[in-house]
PDB file of N, CA and C in Angstrom:
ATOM      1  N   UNK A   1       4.465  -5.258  18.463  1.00  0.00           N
ATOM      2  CA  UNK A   1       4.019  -4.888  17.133  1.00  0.00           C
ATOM      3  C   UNK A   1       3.519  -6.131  16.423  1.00  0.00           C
ATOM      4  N   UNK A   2       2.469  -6.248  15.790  1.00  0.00           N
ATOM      5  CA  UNK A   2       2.219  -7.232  15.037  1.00  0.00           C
ATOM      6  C   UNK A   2       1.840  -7.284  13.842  1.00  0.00           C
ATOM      7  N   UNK A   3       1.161  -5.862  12.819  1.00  0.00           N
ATOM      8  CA  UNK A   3       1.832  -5.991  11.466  1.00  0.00           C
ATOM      9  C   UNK A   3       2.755  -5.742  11.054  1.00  0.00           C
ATOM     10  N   UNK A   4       3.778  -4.660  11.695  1.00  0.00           N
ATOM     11  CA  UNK A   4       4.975  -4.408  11.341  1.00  0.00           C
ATOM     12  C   UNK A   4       5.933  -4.909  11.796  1.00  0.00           C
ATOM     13  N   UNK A   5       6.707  -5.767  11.169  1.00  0.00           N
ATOM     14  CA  UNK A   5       7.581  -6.434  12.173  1.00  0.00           C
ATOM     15  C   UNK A   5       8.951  -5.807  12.023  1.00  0.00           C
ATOM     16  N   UNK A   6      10.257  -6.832  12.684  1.00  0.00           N
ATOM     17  CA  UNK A   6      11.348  -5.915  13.268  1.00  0.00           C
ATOM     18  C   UNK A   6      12.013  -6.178  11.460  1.00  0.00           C
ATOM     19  N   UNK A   7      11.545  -6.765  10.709  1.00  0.00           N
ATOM     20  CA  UNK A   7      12.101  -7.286   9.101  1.00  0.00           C
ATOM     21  C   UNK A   7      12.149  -5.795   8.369  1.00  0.00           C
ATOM     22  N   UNK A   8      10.597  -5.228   8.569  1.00  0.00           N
ATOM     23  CA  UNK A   8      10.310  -4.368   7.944  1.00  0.00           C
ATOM     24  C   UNK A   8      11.092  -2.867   8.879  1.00  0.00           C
ATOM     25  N   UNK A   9      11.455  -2.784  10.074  1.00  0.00           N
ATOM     26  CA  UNK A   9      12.096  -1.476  10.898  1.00  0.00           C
ATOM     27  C   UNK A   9      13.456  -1.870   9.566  1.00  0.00           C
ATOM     28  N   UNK A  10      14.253  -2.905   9.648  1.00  0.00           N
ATOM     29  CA  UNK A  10      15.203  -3.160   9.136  1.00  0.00           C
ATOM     30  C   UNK A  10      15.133  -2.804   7.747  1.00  0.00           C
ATOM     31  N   UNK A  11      14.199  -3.252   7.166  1.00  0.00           N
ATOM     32  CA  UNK A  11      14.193  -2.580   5.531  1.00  0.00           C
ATOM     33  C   UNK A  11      14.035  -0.996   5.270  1.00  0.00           C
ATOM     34  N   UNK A  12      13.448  -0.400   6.627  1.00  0.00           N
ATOM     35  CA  UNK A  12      13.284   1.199   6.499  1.00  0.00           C
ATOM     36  C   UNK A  12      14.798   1.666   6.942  1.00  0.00           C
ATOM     37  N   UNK A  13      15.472   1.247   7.291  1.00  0.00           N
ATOM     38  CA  UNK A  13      17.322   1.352   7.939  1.00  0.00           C
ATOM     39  C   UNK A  13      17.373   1.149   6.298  1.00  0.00           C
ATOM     40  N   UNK A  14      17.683   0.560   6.201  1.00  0.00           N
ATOM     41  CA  UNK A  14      18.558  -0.238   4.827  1.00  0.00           C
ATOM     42  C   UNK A  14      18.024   0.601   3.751  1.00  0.00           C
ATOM     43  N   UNK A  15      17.655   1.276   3.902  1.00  0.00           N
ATOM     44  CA  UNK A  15      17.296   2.806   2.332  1.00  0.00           C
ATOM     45  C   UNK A  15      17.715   3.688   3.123  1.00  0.00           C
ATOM     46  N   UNK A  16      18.346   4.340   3.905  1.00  0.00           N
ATOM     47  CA  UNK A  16      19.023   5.370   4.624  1.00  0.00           C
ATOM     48  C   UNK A  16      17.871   6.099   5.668  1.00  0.00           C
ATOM     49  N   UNK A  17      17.447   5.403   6.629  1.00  0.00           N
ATOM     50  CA  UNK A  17      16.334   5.580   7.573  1.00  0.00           C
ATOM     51  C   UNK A  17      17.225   5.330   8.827  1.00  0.00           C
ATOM     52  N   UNK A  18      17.164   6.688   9.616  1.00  0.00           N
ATOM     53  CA  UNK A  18      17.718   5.933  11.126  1.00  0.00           C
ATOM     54  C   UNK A  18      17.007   4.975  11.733  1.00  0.00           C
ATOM     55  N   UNK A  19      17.433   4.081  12.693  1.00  0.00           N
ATOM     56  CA  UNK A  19      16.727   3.493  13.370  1.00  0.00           C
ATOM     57  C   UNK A  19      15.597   3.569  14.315  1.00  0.00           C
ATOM     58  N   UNK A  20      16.130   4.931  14.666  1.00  0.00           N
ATOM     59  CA  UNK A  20      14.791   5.644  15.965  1.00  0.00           C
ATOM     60  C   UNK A  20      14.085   6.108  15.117  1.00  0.00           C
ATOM     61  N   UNK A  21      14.097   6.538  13.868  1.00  0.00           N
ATOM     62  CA  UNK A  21      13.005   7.238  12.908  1.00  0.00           C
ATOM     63  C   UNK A  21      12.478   6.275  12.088  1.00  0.00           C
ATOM     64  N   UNK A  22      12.572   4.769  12.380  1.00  0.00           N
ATOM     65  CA  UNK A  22      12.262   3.594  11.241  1.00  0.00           C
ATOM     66  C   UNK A  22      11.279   3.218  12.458  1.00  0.00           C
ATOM     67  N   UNK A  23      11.690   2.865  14.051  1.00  0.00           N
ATOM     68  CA  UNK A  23      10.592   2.489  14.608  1.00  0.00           C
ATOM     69  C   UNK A  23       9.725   3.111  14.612  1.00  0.00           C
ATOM     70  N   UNK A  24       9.494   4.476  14.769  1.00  0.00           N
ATOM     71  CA  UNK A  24       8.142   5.384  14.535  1.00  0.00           C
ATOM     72  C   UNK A  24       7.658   5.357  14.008  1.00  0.00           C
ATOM     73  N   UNK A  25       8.265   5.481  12.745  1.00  0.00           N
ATOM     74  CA  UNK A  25       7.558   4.958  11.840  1.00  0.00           C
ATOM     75  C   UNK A  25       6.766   3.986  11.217  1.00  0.00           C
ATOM     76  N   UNK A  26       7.332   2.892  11.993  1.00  0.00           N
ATOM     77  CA  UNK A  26       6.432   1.948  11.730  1.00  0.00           C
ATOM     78  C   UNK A  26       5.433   1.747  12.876  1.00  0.00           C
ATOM     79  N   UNK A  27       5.696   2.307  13.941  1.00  0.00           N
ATOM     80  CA  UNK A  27       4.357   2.505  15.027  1.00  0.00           C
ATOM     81  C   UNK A  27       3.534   3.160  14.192  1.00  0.00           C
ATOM     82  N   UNK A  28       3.973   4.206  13.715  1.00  0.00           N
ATOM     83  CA  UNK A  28       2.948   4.629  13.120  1.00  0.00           C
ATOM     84  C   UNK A  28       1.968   4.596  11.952  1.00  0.00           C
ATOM     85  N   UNK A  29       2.448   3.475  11.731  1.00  0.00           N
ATOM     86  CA  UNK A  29       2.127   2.816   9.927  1.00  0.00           C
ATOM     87  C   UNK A  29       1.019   1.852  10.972  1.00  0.00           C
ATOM     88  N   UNK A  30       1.327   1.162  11.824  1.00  0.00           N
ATOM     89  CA  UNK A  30       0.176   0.517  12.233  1.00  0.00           C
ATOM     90  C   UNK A  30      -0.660   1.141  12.931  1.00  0.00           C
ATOM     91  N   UNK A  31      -0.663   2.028  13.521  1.00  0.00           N
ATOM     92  CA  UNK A  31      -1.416   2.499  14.754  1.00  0.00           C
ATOM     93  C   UNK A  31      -1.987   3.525  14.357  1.00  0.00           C
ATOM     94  N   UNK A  32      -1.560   4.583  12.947  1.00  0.00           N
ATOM     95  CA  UNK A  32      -2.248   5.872  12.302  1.00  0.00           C
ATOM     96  C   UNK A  32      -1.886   7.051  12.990  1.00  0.00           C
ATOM     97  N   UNK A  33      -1.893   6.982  14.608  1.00  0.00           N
ATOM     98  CA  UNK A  33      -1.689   7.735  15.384  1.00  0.00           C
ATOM     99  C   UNK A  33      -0.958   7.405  17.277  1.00  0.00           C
ATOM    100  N   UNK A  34      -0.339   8.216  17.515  1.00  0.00           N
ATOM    101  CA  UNK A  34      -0.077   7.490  18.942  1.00  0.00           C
ATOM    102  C   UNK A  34       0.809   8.627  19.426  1.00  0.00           C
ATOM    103  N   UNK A  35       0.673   8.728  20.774  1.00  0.00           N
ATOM    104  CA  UNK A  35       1.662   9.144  22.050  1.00  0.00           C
ATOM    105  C   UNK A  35       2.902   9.176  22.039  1.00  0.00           C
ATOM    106  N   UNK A  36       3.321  10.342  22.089  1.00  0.00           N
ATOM    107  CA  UNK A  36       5.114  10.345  21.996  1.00  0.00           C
ATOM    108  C   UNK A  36       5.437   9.459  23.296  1.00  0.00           C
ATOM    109  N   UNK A  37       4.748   9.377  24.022  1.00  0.00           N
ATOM    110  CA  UNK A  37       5.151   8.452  25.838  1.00  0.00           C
ATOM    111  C   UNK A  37       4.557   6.724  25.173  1.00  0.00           C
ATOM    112  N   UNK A  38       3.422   6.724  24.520  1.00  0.00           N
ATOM    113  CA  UNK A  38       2.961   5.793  24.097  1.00  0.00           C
ATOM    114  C   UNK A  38       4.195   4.621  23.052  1.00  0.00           C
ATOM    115  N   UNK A  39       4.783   5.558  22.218  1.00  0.00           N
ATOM    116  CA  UNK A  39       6.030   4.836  21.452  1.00  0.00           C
ATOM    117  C   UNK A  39       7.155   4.849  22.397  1.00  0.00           C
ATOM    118  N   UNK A  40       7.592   5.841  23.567  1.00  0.00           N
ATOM    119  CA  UNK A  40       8.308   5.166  24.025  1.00  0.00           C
ATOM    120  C   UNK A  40       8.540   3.751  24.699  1.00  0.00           C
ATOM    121  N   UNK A  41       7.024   3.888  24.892  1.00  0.00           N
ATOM    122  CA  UNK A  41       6.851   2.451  25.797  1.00  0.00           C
ATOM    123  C   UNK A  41       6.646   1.025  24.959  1.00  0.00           C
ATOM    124  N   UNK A  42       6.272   1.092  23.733  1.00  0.00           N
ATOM    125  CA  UNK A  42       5.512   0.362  22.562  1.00  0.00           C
ATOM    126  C   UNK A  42       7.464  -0.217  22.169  1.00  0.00           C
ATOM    127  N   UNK A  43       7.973   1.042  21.834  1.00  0.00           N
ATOM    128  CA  UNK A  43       9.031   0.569  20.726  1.00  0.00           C
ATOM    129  C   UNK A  43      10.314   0.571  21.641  1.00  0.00           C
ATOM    130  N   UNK A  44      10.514   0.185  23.003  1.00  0.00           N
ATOM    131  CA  UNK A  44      11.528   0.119  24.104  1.00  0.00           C
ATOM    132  C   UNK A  44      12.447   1.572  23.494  1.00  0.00           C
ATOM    133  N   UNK A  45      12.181   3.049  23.731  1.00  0.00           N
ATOM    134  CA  UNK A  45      12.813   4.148  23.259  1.00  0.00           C
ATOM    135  C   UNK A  45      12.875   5.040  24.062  1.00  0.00           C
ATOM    136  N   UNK A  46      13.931   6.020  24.665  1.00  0.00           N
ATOM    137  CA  UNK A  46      14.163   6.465  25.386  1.00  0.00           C
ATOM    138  C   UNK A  46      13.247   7.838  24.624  1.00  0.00           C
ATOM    139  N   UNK A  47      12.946   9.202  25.512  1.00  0.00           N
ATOM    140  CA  UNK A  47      12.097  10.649  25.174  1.00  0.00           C
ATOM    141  C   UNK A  47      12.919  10.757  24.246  1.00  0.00           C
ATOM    142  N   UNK A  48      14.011  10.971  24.467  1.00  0.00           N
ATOM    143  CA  UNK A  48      14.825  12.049  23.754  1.00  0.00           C
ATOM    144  C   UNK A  48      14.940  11.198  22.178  1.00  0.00           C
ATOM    145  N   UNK A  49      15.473   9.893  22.108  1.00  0.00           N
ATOM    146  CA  UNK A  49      15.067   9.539  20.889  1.00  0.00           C
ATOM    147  C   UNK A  49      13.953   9.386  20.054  1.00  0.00           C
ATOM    148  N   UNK A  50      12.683   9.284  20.516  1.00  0.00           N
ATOM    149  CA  UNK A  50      11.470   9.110  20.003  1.00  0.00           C
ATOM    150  C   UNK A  50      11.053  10.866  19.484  1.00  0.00           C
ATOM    151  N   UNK A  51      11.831  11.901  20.515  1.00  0.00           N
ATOM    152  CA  UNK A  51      11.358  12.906  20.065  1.00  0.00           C
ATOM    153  C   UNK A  51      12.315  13.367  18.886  1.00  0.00           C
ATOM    154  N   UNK A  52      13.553  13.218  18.441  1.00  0.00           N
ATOM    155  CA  UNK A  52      14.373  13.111  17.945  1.00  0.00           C
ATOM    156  C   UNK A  52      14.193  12.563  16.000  1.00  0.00           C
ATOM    157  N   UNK A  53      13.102  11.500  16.637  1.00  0.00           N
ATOM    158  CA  UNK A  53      12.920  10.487  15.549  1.00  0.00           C
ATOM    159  C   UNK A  53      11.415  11.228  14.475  1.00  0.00           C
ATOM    160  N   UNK A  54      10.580  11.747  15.776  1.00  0.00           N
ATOM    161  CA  UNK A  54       9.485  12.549  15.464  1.00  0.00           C
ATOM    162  C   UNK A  54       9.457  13.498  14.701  1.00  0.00           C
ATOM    163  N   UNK A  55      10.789  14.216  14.697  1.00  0.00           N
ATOM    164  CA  UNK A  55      11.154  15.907  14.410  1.00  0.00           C
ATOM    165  C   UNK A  55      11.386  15.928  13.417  1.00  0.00           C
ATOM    166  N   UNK A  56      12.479  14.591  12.988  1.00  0.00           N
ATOM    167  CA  UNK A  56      12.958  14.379  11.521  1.00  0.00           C
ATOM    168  C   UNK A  56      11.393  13.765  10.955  1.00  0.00           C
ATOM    169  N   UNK A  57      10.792  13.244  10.965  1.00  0.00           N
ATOM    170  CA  UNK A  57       9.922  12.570  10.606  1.00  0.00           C
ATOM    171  C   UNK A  57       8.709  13.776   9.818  1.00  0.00           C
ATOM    172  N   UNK A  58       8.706  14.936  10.925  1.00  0.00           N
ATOM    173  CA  UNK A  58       7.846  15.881  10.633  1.00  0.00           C
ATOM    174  C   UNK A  58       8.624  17.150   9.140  1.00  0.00           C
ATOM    175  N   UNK A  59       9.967  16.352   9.710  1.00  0.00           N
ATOM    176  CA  UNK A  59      10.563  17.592   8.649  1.00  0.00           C
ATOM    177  C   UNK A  59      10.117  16.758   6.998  1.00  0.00           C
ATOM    178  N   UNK A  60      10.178  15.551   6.991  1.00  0.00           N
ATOM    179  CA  UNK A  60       9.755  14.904   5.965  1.00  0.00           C
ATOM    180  C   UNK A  60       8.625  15.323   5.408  1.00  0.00           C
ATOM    181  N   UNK A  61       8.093  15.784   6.387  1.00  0.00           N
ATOM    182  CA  UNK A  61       6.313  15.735   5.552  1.00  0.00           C
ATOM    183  C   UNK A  61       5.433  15.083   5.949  1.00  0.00           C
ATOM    184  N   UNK A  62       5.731  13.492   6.941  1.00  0.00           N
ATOM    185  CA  UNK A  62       5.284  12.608   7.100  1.00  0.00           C
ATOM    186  C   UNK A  62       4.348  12.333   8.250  1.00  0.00           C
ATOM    187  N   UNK A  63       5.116  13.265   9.188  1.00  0.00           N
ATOM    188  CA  UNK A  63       3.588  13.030  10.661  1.00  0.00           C
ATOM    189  C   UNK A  63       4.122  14.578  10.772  1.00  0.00           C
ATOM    190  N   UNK A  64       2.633  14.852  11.033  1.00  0.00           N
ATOM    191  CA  UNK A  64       1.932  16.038  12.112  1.00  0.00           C
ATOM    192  C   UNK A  64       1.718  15.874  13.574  1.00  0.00           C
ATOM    193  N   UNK A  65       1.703  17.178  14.506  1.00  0.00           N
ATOM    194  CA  UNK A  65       1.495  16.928  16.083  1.00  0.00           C
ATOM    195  C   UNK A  65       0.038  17.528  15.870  1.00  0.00           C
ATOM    196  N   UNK A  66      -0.596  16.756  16.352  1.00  0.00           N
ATOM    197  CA  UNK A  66      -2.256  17.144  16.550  1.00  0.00           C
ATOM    198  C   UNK A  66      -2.572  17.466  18.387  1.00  0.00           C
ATOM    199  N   UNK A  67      -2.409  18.456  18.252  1.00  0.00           N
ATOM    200  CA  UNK A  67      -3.274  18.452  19.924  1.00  0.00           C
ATOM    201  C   UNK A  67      -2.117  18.260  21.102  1.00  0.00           C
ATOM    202  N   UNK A  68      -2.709  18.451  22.611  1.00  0.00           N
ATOM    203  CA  UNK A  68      -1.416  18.176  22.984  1.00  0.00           C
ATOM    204  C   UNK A  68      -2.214  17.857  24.605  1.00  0.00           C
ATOM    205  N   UNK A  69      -1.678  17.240  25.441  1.00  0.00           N
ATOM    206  CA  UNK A  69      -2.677  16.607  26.775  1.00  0.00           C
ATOM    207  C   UNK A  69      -1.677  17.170  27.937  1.00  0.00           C
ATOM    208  N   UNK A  70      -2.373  17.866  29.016  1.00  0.00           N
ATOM    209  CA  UNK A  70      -1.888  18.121  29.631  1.00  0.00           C
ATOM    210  C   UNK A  70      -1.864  17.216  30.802  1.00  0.00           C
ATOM    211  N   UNK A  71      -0.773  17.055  31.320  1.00  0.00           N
ATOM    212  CA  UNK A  71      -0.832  16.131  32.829  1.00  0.00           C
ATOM    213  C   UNK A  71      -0.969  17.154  33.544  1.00  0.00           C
ATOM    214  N   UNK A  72      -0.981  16.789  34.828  1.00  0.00           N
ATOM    215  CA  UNK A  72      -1.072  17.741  35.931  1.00  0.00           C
ATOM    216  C   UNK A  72       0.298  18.480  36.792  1.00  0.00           C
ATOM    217  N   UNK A  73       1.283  16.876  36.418  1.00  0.00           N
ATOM    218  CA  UNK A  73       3.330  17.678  36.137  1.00  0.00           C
ATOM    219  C   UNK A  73       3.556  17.293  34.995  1.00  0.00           C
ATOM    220  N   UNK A  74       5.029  17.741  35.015  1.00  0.00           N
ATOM    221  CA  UNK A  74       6.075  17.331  34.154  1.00  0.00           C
ATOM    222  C   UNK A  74       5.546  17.406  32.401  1.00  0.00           C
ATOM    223  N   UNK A  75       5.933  16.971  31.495  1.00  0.00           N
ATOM    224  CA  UNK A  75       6.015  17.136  30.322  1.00  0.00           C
ATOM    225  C   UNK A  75       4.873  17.474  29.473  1.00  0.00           C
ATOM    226  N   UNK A  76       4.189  17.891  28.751  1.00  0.00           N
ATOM    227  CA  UNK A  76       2.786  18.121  27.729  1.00  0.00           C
ATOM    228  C   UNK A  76       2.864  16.532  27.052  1.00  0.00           C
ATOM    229  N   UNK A  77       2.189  16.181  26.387  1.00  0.00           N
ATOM    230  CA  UNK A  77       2.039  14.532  25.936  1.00  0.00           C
ATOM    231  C   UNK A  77       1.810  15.269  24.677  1.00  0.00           C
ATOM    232  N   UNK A  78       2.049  14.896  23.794  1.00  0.00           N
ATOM    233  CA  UNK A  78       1.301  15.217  21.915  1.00  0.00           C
ATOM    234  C   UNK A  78       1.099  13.973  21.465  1.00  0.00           C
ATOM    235  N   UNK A  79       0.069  14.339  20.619  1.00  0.00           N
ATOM    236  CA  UNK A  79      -0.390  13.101  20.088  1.00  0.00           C
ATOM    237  C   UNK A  79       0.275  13.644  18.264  1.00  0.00           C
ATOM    238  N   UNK A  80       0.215  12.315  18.056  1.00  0.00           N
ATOM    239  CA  UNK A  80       1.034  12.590  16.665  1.00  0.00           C
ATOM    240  C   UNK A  80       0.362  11.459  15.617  1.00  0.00           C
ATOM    241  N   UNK A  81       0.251  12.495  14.423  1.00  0.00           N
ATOM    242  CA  UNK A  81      -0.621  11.452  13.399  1.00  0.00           C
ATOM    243  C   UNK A  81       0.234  11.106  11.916  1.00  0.00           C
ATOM    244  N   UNK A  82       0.189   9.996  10.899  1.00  0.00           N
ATOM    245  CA  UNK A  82       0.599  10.405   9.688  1.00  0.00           C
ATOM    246  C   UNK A  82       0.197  11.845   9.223  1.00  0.00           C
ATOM    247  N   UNK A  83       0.900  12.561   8.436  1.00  0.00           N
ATOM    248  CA  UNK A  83       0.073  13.568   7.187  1.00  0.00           C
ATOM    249  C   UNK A  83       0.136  13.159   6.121  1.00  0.00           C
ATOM    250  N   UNK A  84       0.375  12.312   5.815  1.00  0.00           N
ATOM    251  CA  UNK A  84       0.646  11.568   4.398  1.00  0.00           C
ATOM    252  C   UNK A  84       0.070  10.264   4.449  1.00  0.00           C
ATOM    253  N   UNK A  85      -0.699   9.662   3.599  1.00  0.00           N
ATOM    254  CA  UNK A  85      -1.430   8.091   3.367  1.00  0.00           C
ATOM    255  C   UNK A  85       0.077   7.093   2.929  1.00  0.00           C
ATOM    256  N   UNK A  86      -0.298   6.268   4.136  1.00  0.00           N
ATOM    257  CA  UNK A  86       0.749   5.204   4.453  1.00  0.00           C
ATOM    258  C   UNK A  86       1.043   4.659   3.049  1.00  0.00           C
ATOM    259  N   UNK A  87       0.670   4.648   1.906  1.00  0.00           N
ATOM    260  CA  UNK A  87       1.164   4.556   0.861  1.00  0.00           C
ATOM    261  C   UNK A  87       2.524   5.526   0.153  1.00  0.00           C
ATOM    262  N   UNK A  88       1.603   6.713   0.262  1.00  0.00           N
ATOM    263  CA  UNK A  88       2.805   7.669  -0.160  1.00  0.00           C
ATOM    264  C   UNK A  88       3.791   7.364   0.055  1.00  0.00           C
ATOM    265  N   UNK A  89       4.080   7.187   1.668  1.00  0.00           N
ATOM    266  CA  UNK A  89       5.410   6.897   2.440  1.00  0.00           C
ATOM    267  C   UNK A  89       6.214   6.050   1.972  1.00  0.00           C
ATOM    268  N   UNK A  90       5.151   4.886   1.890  1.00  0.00           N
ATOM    269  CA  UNK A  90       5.830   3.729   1.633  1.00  0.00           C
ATOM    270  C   UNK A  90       6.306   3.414   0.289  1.00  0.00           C
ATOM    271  N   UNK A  91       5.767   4.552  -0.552  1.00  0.00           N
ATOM    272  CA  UNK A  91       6.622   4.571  -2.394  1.00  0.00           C
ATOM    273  C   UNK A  91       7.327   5.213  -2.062  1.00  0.00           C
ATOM    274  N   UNK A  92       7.598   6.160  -1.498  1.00  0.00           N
ATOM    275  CA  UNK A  92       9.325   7.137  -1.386  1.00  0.00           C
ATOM    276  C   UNK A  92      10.142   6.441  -0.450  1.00  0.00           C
ATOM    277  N   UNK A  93       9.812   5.378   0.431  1.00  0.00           N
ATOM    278  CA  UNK A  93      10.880   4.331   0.857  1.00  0.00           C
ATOM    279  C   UNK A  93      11.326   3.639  -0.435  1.00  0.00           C
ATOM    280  N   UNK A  94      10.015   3.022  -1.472  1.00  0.00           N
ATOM    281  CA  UNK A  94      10.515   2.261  -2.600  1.00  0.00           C
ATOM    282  C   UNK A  94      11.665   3.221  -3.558  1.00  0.00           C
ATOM    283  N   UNK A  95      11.360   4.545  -3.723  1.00  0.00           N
ATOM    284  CA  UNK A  95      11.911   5.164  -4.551  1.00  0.00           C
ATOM    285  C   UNK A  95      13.424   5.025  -3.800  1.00  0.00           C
ATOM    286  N   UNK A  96      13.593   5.497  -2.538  1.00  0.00           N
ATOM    287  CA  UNK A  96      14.829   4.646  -1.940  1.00  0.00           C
ATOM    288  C   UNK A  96      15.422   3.580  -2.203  1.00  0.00           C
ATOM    289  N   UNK A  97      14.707   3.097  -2.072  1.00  0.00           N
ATOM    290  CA  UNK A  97      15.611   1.026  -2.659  1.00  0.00           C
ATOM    291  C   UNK A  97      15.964   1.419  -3.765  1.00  0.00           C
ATOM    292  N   UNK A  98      15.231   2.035  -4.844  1.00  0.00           N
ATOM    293  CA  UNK A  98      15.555   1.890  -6.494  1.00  0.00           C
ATOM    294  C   UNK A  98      17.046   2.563  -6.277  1.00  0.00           C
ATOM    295  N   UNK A  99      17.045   3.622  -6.123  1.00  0.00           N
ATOM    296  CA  UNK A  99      18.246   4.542  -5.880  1.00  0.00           C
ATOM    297  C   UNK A  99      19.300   3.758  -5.497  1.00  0.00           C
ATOM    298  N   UNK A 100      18.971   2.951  -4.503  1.00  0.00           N
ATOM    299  CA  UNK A 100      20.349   1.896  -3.837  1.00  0.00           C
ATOM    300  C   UNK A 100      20.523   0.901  -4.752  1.00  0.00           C
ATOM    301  N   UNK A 101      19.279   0.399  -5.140  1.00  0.00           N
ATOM    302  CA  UNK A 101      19.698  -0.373  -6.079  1.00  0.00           C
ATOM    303  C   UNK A 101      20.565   0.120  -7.268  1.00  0.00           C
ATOM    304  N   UNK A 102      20.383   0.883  -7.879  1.00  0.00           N
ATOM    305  CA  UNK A 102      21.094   1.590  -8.945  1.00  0.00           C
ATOM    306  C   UNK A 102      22.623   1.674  -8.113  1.00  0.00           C
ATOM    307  N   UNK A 103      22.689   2.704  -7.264  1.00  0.00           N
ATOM    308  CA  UNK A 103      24.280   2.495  -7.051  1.00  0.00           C
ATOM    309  C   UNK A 103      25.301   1.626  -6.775  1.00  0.00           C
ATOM    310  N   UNK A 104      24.315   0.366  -6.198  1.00  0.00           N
ATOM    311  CA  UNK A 104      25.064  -0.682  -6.239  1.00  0.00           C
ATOM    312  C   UNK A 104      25.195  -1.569  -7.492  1.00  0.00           C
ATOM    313  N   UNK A 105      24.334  -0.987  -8.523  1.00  0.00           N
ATOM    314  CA  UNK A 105      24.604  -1.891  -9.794  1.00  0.00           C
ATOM    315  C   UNK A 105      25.983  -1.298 -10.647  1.00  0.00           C
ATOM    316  N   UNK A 106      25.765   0.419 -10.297  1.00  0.00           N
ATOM    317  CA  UNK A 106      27.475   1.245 -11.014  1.00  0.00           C
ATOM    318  C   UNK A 106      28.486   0.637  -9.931  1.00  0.00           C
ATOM    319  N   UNK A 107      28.572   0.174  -8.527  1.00  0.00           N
ATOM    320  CA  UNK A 107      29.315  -0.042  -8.381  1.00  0.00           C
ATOM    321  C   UNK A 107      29.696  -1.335  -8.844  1.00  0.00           C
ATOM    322  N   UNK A 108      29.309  -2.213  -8.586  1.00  0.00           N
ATOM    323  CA  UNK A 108      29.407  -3.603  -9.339  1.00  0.00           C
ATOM    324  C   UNK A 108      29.803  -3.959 -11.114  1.00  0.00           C
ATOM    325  N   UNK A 109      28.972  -2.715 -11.862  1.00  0.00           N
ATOM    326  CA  UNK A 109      29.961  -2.656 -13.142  1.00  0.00           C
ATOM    327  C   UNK A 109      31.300  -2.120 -13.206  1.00  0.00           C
ATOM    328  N   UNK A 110      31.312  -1.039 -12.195  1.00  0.00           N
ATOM    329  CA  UNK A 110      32.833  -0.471 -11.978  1.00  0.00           C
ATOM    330  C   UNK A 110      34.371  -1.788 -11.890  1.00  0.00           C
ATOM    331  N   UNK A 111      33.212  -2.353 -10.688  1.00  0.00           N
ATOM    332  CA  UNK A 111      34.615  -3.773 -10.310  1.00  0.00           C
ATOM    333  C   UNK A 111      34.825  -4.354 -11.477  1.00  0.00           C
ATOM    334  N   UNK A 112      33.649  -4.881 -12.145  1.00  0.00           N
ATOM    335  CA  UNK A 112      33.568  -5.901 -13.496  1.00  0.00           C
ATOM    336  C   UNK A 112      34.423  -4.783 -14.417  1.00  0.00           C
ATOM    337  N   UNK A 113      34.898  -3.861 -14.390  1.00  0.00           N
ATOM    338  CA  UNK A 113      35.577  -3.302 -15.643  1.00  0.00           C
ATOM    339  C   UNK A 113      37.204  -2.791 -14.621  1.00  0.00           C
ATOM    340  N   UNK A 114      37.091  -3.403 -13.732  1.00  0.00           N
ATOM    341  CA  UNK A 114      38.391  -3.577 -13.027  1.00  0.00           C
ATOM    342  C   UNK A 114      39.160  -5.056 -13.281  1.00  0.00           C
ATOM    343  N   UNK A 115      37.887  -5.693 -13.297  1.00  0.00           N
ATOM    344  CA  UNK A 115      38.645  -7.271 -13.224  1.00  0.00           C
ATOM    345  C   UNK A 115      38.961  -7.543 -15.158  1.00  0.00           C
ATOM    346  N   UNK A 116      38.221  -6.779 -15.611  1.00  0.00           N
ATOM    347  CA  UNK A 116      38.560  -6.809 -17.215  1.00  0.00           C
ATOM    348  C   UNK A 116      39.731  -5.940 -17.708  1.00  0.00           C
ATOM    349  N   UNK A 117      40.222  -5.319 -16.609  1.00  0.00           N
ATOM    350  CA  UNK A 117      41.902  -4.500 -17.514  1.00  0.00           C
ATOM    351  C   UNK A 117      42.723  -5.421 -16.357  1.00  0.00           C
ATOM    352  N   UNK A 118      42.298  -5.660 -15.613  1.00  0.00           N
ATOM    353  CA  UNK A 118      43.299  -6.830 -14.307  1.00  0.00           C
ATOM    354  C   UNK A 118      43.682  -8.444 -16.158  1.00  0.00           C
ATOM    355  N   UNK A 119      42.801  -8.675 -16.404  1.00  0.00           N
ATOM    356  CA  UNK A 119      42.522 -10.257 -17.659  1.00  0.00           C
ATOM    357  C   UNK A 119      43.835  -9.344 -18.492  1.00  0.00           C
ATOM    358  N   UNK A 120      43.935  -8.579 -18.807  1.00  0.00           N
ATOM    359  CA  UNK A 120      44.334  -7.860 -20.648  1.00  0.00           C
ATOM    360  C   UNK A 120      45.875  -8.210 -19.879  1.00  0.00           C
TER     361      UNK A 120
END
């Protein structure tokens, strides 16, 4: 990967993003579109997680399956695109942080009004 790096998989974790659904995501923030076999191989991911990661991803809103390639055995290939402009996405990750941020600021006043009846 080379605009998205492993900083940014980590910042999509850290707002409540699984990990198999943060790498796809960011395959797919660079790439627009790609191969469910294609991310396995791109983002070191086993089928079952990449498809796993896909499903939730689609329940979001966020990628569509466009089309689908047939081999000659074994599995159908889909190709899979954003449905949403990599912006969108990426403000309802922000709207995430805010949210965390906020709960960690009630929790942090909570302590501070622990350590102030702990003083009395």
């Amino acid at each position: 990967m080379s605009v998205i790096k492993s900083e940014h998989i980590d910042a999509f974790i850290s707002v409540g993003m699984r990990p198999h659904e943060a790498k796809v995501l960011a395959y797919l923030l660079e790439n627009r579109h790609g191969h469910s076999r294609d991310m396995e191989r791109t983002m070191d991911m086993r089928q079952p997680e990449v498809c796993s990661a896909l499903s939730a991803l689609q329940k979001q809103g966020w990628v569509k399956k466009k089309g689908e390639e047939r081999s000659i055995r074994g599995r159908p290939v889909y190709n899979y695109i954003l449905s949403k402009k990599p912006d969108a996405i990426l403000s309802v990750l922000e709207e995430n942080a805010q949210t965390e941020i906020t709960r960690y600021e009630k929790i942090k006043q909570r302590i501070k009004e622990v350590e102030n009846v702990t003083k009395t």
